[in-house]
C-alpha atoms as a PDB file:
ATOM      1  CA  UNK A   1      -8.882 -10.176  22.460  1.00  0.00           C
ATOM      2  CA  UNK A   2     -11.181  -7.321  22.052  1.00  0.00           C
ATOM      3  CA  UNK A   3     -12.826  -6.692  18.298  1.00  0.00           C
ATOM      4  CA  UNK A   4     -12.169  -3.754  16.634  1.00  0.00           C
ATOM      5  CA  UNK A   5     -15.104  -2.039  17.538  1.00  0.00           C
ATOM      6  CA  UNK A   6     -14.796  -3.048  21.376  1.00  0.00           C
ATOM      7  CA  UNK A   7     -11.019  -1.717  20.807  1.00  0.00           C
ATOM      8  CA  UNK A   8     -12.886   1.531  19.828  1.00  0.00           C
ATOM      9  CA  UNK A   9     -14.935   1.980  22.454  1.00  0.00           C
ATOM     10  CA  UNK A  10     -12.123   1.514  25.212  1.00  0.00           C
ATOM     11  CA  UNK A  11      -9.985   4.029  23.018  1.00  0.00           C
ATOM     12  CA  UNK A  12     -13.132   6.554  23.558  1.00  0.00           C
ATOM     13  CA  UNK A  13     -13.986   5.287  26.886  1.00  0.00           C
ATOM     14  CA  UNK A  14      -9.740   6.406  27.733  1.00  0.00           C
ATOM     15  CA  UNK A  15     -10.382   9.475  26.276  1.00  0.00           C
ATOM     16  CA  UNK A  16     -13.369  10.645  29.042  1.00  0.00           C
ATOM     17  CA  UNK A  17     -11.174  10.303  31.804  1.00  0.00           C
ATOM     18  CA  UNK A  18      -8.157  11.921  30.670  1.00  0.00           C
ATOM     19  CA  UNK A  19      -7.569  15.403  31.855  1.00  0.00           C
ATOM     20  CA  UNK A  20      -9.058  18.166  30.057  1.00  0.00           C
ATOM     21  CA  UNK A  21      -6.929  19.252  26.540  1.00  0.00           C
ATOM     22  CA  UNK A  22      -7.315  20.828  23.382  1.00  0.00           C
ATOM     23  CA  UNK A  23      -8.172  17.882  20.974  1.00  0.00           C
ATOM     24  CA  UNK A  24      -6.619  18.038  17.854  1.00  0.00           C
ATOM     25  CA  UNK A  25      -9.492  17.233  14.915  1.00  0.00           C
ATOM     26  CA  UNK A  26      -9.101  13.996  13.156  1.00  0.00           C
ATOM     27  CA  UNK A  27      -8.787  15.088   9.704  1.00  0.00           C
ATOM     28  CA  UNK A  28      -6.196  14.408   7.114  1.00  0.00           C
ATOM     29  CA  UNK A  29      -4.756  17.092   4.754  1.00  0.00           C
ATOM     30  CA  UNK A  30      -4.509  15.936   1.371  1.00  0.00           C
ATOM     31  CA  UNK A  31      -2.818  17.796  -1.745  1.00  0.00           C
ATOM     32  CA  UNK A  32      -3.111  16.493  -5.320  1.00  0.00           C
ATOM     33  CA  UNK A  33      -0.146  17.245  -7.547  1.00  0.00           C
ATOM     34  CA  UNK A  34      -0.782  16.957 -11.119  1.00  0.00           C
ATOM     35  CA  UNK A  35       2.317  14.735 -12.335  1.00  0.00           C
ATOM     36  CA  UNK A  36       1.456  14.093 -16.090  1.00  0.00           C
ATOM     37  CA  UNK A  37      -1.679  15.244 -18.293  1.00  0.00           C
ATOM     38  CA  UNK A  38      -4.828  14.273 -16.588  1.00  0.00           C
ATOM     39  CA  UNK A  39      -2.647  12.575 -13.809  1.00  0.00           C
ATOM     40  CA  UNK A  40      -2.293  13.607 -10.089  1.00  0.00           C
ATOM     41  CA  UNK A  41      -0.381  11.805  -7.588  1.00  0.00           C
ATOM     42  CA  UNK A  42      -1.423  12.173  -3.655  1.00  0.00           C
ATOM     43  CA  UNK A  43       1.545  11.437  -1.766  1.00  0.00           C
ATOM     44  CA  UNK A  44       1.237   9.706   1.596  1.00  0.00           C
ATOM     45  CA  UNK A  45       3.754   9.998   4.844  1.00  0.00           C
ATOM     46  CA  UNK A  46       6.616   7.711   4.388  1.00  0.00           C
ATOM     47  CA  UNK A  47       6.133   5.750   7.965  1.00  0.00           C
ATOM     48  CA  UNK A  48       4.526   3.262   9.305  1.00  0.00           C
ATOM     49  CA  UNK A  49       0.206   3.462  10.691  1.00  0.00           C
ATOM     50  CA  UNK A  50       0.233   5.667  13.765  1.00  0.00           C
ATOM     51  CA  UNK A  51      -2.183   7.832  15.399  1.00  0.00           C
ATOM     52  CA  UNK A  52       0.147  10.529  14.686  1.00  0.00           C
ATOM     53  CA  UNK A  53      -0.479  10.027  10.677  1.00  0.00           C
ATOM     54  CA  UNK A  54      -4.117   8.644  10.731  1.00  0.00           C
ATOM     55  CA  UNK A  55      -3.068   5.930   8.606  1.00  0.00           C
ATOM     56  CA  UNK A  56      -2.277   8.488   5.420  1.00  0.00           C
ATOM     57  CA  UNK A  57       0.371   6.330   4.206  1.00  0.00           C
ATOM     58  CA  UNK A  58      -0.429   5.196   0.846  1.00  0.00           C
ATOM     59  CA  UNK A  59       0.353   7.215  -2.595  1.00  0.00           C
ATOM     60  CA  UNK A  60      -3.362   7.663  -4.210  1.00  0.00           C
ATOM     61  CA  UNK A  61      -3.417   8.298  -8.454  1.00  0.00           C
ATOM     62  CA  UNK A  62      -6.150  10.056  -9.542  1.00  0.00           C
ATOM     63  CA  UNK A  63      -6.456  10.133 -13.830  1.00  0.00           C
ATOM     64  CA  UNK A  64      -9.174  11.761 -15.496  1.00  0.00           C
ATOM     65  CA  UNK A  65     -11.458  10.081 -17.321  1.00  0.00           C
ATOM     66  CA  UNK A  66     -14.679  11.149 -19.852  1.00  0.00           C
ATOM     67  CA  UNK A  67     -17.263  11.712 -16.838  1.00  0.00           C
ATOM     68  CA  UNK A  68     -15.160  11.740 -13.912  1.00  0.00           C
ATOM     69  CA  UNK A  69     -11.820  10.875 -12.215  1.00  0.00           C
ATOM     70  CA  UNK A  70     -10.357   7.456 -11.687  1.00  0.00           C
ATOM     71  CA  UNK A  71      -9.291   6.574  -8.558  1.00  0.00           C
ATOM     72  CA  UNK A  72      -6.386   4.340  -7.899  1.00  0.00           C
ATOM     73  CA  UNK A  73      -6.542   2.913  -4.163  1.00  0.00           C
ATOM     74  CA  UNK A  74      -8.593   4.737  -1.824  1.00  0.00           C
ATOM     75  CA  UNK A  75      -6.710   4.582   1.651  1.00  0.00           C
ATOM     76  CA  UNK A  76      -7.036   3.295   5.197  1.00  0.00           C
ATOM     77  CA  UNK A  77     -10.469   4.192   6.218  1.00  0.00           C
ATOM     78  CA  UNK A  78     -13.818   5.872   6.016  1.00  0.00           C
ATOM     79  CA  UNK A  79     -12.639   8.989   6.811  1.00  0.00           C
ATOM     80  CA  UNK A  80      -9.783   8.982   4.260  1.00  0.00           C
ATOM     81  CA  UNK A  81     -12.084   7.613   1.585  1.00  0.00           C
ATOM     82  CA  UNK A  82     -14.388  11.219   2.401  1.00  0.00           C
ATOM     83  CA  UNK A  83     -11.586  13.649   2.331  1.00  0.00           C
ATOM     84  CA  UNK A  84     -10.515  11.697  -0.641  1.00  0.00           C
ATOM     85  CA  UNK A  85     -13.785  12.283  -2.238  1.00  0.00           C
ATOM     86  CA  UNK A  86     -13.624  16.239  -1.767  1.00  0.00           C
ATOM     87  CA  UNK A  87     -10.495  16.517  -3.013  1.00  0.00           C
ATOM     88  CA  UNK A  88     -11.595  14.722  -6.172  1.00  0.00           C
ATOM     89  CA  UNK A  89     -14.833  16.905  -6.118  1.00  0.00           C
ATOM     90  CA  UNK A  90     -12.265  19.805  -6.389  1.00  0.00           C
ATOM     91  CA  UNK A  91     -10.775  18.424  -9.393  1.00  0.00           C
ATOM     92  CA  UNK A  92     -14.027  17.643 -11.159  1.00  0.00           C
ATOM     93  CA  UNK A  93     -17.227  18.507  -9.778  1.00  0.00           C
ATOM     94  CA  UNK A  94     -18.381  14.917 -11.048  1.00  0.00           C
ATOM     95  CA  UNK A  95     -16.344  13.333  -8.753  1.00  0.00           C
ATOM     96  CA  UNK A  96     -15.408   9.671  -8.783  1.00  0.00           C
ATOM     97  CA  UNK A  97     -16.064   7.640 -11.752  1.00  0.00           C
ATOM     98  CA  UNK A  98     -14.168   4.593 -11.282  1.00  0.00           C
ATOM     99  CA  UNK A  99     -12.058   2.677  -8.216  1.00  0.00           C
ATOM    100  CA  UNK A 100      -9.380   0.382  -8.720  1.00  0.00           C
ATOM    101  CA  UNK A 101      -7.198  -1.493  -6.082  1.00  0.00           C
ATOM    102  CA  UNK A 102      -4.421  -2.451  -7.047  1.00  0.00           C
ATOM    103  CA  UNK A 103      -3.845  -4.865  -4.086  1.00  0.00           C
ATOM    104  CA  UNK A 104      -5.174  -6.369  -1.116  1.00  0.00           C
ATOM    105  CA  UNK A 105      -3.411  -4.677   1.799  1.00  0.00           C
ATOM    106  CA  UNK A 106      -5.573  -2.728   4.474  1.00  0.00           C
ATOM    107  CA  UNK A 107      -4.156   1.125   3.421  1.00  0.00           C
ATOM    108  CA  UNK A 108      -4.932   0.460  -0.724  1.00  0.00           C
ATOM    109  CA  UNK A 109      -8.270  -0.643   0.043  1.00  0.00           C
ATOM    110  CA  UNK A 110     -10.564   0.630   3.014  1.00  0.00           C
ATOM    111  CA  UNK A 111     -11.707   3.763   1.647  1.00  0.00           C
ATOM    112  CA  UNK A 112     -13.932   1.981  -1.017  1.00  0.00           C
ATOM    113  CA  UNK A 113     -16.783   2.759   1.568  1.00  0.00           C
ATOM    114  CA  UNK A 114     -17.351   6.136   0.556  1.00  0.00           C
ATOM    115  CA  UNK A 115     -17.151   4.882  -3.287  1.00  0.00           C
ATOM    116  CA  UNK A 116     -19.507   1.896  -3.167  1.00  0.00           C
ATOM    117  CA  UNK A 117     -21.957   4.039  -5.658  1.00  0.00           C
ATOM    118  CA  UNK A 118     -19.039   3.524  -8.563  1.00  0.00           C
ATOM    119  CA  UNK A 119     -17.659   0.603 -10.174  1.00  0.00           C
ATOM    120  CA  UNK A 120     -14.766  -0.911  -7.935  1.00  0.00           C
ATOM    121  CA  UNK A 121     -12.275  -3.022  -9.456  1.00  0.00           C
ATOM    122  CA  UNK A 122      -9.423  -5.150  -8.551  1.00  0.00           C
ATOM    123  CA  UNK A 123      -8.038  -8.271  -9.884  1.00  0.00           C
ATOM    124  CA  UNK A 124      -9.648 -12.030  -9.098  1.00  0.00           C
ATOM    125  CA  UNK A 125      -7.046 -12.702  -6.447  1.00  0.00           C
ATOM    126  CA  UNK A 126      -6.794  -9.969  -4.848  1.00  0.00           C
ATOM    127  CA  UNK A 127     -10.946  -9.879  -4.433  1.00  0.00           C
ATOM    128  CA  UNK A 128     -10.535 -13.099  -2.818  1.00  0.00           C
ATOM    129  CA  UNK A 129      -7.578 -12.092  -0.831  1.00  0.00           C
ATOM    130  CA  UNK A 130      -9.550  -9.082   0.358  1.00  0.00           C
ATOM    131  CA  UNK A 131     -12.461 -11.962   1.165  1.00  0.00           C
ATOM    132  CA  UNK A 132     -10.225 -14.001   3.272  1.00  0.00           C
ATOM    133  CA  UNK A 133      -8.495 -11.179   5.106  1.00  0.00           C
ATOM    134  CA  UNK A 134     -10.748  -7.953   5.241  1.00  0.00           C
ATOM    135  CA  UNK A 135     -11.708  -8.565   8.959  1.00  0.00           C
ATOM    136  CA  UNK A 136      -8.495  -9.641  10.257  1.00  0.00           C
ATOM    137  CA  UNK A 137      -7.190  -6.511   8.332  1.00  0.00           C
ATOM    138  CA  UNK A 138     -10.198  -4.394   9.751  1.00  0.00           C
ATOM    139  CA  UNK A 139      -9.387  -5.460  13.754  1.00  0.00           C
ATOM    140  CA  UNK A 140      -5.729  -4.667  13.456  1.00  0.00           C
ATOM    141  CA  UNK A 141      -6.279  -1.526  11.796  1.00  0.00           C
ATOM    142  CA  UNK A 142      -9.106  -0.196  14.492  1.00  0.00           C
ATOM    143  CA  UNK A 143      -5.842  -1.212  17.270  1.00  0.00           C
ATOM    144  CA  UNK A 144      -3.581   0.534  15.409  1.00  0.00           C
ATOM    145  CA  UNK A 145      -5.761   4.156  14.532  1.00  0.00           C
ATOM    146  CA  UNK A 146      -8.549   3.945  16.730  1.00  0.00           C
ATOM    147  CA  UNK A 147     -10.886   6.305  16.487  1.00  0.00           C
ATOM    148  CA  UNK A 148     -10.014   7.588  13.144  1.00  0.00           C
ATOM    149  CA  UNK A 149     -11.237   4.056  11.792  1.00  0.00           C
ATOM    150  CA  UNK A 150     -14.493   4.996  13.670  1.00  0.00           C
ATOM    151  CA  UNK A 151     -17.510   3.364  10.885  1.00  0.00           C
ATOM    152  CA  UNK A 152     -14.724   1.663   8.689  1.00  0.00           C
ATOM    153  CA  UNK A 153     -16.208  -1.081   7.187  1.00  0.00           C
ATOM    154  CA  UNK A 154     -14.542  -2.588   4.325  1.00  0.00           C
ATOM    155  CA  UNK A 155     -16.023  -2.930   0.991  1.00  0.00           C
ATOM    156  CA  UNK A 156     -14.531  -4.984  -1.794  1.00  0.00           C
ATOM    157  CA  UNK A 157     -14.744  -4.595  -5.016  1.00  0.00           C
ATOM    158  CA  UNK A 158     -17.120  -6.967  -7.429  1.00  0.00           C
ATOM    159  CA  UNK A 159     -15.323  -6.342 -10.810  1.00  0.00           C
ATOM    160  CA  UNK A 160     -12.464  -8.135 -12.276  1.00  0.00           C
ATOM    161  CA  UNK A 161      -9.823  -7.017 -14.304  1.00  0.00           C
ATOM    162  CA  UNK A 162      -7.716  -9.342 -16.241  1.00  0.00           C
ATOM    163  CA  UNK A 163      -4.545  -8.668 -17.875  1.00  0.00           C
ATOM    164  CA  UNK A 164      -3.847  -6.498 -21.297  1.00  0.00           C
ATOM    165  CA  UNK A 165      -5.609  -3.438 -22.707  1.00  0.00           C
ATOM    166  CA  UNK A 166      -8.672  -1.762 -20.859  1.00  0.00           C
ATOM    167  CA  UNK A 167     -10.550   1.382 -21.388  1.00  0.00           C
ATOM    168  CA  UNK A 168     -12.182   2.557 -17.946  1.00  0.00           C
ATOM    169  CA  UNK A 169     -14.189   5.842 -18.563  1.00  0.00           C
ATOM    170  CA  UNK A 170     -12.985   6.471 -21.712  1.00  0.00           C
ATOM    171  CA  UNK A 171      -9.162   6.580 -20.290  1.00  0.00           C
ATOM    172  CA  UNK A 172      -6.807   3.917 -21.770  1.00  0.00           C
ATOM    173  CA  UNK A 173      -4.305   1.438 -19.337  1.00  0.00           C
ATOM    174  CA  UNK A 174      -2.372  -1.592 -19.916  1.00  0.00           C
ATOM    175  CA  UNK A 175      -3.102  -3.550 -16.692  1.00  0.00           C
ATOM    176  CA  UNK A 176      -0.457  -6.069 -15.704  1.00  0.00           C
ATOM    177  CA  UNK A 177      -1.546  -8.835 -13.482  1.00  0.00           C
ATOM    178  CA  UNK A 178       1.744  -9.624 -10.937  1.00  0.00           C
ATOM    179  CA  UNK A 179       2.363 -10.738  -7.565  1.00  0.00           C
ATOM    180  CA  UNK A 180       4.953 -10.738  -4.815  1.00  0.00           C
ATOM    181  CA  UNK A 181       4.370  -8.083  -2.822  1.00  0.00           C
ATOM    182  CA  UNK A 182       1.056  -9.942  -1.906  1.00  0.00           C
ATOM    183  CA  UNK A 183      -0.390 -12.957  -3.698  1.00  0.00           C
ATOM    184  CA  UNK A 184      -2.159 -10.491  -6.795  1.00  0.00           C
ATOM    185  CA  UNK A 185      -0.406  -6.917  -7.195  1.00  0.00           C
ATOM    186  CA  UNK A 186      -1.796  -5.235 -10.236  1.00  0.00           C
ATOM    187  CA  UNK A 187       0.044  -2.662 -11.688  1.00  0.00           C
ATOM    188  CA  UNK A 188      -1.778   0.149 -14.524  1.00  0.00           C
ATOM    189  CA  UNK A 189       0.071   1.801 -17.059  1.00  0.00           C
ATOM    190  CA  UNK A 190      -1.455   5.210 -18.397  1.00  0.00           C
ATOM    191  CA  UNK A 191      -1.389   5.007 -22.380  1.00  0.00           C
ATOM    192  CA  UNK A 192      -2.053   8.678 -22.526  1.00  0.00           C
ATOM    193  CA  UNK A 193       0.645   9.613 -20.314  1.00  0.00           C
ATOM    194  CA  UNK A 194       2.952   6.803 -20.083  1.00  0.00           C
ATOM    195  CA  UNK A 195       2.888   6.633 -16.215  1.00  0.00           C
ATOM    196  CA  UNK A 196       2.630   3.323 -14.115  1.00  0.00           C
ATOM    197  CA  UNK A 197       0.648   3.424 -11.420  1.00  0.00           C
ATOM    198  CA  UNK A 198       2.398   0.452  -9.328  1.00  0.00           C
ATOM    199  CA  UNK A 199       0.737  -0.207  -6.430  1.00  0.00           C
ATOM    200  CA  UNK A 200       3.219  -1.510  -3.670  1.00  0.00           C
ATOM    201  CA  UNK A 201       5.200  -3.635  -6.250  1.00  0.00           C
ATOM    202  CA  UNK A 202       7.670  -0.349  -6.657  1.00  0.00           C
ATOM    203  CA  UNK A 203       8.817   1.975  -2.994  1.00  0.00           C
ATOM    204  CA  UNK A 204      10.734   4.923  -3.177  1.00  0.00           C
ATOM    205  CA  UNK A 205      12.724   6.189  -0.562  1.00  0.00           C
ATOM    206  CA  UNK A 206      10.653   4.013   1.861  1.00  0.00           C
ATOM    207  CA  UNK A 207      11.525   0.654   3.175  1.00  0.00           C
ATOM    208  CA  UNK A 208       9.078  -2.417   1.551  1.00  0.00           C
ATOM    209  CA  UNK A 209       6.879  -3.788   3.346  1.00  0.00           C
ATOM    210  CA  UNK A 210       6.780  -7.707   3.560  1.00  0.00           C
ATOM    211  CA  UNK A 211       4.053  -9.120   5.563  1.00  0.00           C
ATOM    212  CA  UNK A 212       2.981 -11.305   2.521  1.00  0.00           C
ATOM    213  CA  UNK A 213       5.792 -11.272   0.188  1.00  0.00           C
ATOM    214  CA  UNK A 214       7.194 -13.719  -1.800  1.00  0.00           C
ATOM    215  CA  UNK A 215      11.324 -11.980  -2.606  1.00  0.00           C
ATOM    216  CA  UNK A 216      11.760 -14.261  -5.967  1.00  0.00           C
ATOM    217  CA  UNK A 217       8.285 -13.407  -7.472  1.00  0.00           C
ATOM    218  CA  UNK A 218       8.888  -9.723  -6.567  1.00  0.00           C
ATOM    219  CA  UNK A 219      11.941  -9.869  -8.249  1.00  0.00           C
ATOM    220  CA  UNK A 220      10.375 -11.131 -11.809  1.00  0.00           C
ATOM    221  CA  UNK A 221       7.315  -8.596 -11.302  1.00  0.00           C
ATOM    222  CA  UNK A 222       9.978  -6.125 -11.332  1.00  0.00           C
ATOM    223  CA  UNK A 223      11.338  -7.281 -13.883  1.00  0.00           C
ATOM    224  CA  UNK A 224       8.442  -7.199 -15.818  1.00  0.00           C
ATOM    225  CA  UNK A 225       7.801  -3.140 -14.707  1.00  0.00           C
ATOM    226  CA  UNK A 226      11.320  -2.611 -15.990  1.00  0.00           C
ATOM    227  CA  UNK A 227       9.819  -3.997 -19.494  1.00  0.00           C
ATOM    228  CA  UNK A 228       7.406  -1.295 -19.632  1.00  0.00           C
ATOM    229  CA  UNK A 229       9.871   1.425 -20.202  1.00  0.00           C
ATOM    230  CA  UNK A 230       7.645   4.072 -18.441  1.00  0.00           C
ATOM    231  CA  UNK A 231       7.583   7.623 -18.577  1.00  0.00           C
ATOM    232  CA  UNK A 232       7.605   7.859 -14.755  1.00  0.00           C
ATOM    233  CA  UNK A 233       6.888   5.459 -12.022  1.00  0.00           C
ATOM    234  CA  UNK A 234       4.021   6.533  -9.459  1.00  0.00           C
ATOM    235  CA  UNK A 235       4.621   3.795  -6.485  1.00  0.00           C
ATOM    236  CA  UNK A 236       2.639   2.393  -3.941  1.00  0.00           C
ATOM    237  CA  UNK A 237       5.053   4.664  -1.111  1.00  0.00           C
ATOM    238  CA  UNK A 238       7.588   7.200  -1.744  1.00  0.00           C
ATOM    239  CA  UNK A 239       7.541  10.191  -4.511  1.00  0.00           C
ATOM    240  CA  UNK A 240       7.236  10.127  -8.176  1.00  0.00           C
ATOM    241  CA  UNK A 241       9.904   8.509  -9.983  1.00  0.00           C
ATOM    242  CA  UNK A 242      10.822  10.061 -13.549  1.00  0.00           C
ATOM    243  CA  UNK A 243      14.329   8.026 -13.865  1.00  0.00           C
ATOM    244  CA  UNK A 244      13.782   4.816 -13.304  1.00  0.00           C
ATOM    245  CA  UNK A 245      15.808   4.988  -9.774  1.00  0.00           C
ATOM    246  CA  UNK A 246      12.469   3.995  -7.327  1.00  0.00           C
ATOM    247  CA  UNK A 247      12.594   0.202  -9.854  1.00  0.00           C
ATOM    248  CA  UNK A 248      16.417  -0.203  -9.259  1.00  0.00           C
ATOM    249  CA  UNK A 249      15.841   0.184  -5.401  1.00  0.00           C
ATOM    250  CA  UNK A 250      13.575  -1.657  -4.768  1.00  0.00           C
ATOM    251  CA  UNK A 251      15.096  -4.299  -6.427  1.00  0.00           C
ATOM    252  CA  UNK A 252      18.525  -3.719  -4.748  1.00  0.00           C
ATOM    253  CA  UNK A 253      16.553  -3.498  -1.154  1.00  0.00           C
ATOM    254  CA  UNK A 254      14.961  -6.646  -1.894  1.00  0.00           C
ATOM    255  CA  UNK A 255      17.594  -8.621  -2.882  1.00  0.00           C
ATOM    256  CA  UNK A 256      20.348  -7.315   0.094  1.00  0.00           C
ATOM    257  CA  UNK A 257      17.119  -8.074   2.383  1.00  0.00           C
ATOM    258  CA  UNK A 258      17.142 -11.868   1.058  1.00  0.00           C
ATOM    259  CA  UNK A 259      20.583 -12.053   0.973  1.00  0.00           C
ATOM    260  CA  UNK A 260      21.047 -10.736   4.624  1.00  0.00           C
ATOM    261  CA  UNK A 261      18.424 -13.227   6.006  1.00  0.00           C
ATOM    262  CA  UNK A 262      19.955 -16.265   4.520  1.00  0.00           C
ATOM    263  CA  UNK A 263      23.063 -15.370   5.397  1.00  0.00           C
ATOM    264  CA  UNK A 264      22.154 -14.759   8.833  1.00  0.00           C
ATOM    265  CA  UNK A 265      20.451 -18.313   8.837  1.00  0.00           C
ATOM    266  CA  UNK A 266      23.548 -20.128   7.822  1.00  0.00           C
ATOM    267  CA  UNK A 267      25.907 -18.071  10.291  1.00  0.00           C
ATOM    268  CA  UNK A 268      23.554 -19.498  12.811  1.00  0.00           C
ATOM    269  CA  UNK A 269      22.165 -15.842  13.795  1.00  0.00           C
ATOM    270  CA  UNK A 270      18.895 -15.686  15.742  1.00  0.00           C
ATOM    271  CA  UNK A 271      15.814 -13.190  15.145  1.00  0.00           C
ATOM    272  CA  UNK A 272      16.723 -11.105  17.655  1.00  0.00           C
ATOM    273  CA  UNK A 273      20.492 -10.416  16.649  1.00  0.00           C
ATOM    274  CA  UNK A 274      19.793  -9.915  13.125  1.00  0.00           C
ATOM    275  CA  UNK A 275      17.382  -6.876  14.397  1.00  0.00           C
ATOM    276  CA  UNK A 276      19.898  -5.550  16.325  1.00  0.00           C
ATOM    277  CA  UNK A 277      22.334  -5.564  13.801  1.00  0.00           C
ATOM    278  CA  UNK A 278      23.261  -2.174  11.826  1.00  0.00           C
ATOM    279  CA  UNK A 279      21.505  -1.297   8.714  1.00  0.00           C
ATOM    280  CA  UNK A 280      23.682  -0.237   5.351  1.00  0.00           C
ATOM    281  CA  UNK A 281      23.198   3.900   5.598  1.00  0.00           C
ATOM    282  CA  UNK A 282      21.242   4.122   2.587  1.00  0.00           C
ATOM    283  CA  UNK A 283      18.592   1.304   3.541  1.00  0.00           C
ATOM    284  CA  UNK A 284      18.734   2.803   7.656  1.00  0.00           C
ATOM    285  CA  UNK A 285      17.706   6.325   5.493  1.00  0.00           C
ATOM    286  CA  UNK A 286      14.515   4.673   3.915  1.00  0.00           C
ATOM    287  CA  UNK A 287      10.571   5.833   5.748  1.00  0.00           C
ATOM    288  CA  UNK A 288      10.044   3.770   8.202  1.00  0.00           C
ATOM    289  CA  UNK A 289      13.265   1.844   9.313  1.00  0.00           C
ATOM    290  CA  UNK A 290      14.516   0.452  11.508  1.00  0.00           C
ATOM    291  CA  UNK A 291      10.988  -1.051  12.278  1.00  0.00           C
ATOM    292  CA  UNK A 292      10.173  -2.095   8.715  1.00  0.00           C
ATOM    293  CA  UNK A 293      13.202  -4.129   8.393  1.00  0.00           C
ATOM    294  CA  UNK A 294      12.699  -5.861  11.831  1.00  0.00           C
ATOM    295  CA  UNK A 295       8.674  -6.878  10.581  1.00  0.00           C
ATOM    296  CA  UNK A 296      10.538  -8.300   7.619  1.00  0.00           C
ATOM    297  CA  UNK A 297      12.887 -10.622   9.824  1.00  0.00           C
ATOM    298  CA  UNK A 298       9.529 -11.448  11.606  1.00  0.00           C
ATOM    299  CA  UNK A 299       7.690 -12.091   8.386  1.00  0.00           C
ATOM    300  CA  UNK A 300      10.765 -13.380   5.779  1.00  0.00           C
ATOM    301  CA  UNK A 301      13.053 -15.452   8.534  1.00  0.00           C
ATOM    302  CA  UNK A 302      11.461 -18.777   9.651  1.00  0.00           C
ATOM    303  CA  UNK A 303      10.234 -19.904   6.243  1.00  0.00           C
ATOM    304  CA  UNK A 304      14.556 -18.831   5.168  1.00  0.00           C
ATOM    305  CA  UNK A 305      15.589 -20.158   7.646  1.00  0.00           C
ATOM    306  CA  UNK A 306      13.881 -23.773   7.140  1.00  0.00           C
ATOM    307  CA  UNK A 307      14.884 -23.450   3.714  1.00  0.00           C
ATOM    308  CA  UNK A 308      18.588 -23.253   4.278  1.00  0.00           C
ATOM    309  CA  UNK A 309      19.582 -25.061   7.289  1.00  0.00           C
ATOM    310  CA  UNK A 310      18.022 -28.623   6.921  1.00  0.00           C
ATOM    311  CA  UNK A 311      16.764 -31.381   8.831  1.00  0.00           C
ATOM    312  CA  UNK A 312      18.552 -32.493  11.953  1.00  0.00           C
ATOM    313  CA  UNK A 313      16.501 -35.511  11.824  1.00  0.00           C
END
């Protein structure tokens, strides 16, 4: 299997002998909103990578600190990571004073490149998740985009942030260490502003993601978001949430998503019909279905399916 940086020169080696056509630029469009004081939210697309989307499918929160603007995740690439930086630059002519990550995944994290100069921080485990996983990541995400990964390489962060109070450029957050979304999901909550920046613990309108989930964790990291009584919820996918409603979804999705695979396991269903089975209208409306659901069966259904049917033997 070719490396990502073979898989990029094939992509641009394909390109040379295809018939002559208006190339469209490789740039991504990216509008901050301002959602509280001192807070903007960039939203991404609510689908899965394609070359279509360039990979712009994470929500990025930008607060303002004393001598710049923090910068919550930092997207999938170099590019991103440099159109992220103008758009900051716009804000405040300082720029970037701070990065945090709030998680491990490929899409939160690979724009740290353009950032290196700053303080980048993300919690213990997810720095060694990022460790273990950053070139496995890196390949598939090269296969995926191609050439708008071109000089991606990722960076991870060396500071660690540990749970409770924490000033970062003079701005004030209540960090939460969690997991089950991935092994280390931090979440930030805003004192100024009351907002909670939750990484991909919290989708809205946008199916979860599961790849390295862990559904009962999830559920009590939710749980603990709920505790928080926020202002407004900024999640990981989806748009601003002022009413609490992007919480009690994901929690519902979740929960029908566990309860669908183990039922499926004890009915005797295989992979392959569960897929093909109909989703309930308001999870088939979520970004990115039907395909996120199917990775989930992919990801979620051997290890449920062990657990509830047991040993012949």
């Amino acid at each position: 299997m070719p490396s990502r940086r073979q898989a990029l020169a094939l992509l641009s080696a394909a390109a040379l002998v295809r018939p002559a056509q208006a190339a469209r630029p490789l740039t991504y469009d990216l509008t901050p909103v301002a959602v509280g004081d001192g807070v903007w939210m960039i939203e991404g697309v609510r689908d899965y990578f394609s070359m279509e989307n360039g990979g712009a499918i994470v929500n990025i929160a930008l607060v303002q600190g004393d001598t710049g603007i923090i910068v919550v995740d930092t997207g999938s690439s170099l590019r991103y990571g440099e159109a992220l930086k103008a758009v900051v630059e716009g804000l405040d002519f300082r720029g970037v004073s701070a990065v945090v990550n709030t998680h491990h995944h490929p899409d939160h994290f690979f724009g740290n490149q353009v950032f290196a100069d700053v303080p980048l921080y993300a919690l213990g485990e997810t720095i060694s998740a990022m460790q273990a996983d950053a070139d496995a990541f890196a390949d598939n995400m090269y296969r995926l985009l191609g050439d708008w990964m071109r000089g991606t390489e990722p960076v991870i962060p060396r500071n660690v942030l540990m749970g409770g109070g924490v000033v970062l450029d003079g701005r004030s957050f209540t960090t939460l260490p969690l997991a089950g979304h991935t092994t280390a999901d931090l979440a930030l909550l805003d004192s100024q502003t009351g907002t909670l920046i939750t990484g991909d613990l919290v989708f809205h309108d946008r199916a979860p993601t599961t790849p390295h989930a862990d559904l009962a964790v999830w559920q009590e990291a939710l749980g603990t978001l709920e505790q928080a009584q926020a202002a407004s919820i900024l999640p990981g996918h989806g748009p601003l949430d002022r009413t609490g409603a992007a919480l009690a979804q994901t929690r519902a999705y979740l929960l029908w998503l566990d309860d669908t695979l183990r039922t499926a396991a004890a009915t005797g269903l295989d992979m392959v019909e569960i897929m093909q089975a109909p989703l309930p209208a308001e999870y088939a409306a979520m970004g990115a279905q039907p395909q996120e659901f199917e990775r989930s069966v992919a990801h979620l259904f051997p290890g449920i399916e062990r657990e509830v049917l047991p040993r012949a033997n």
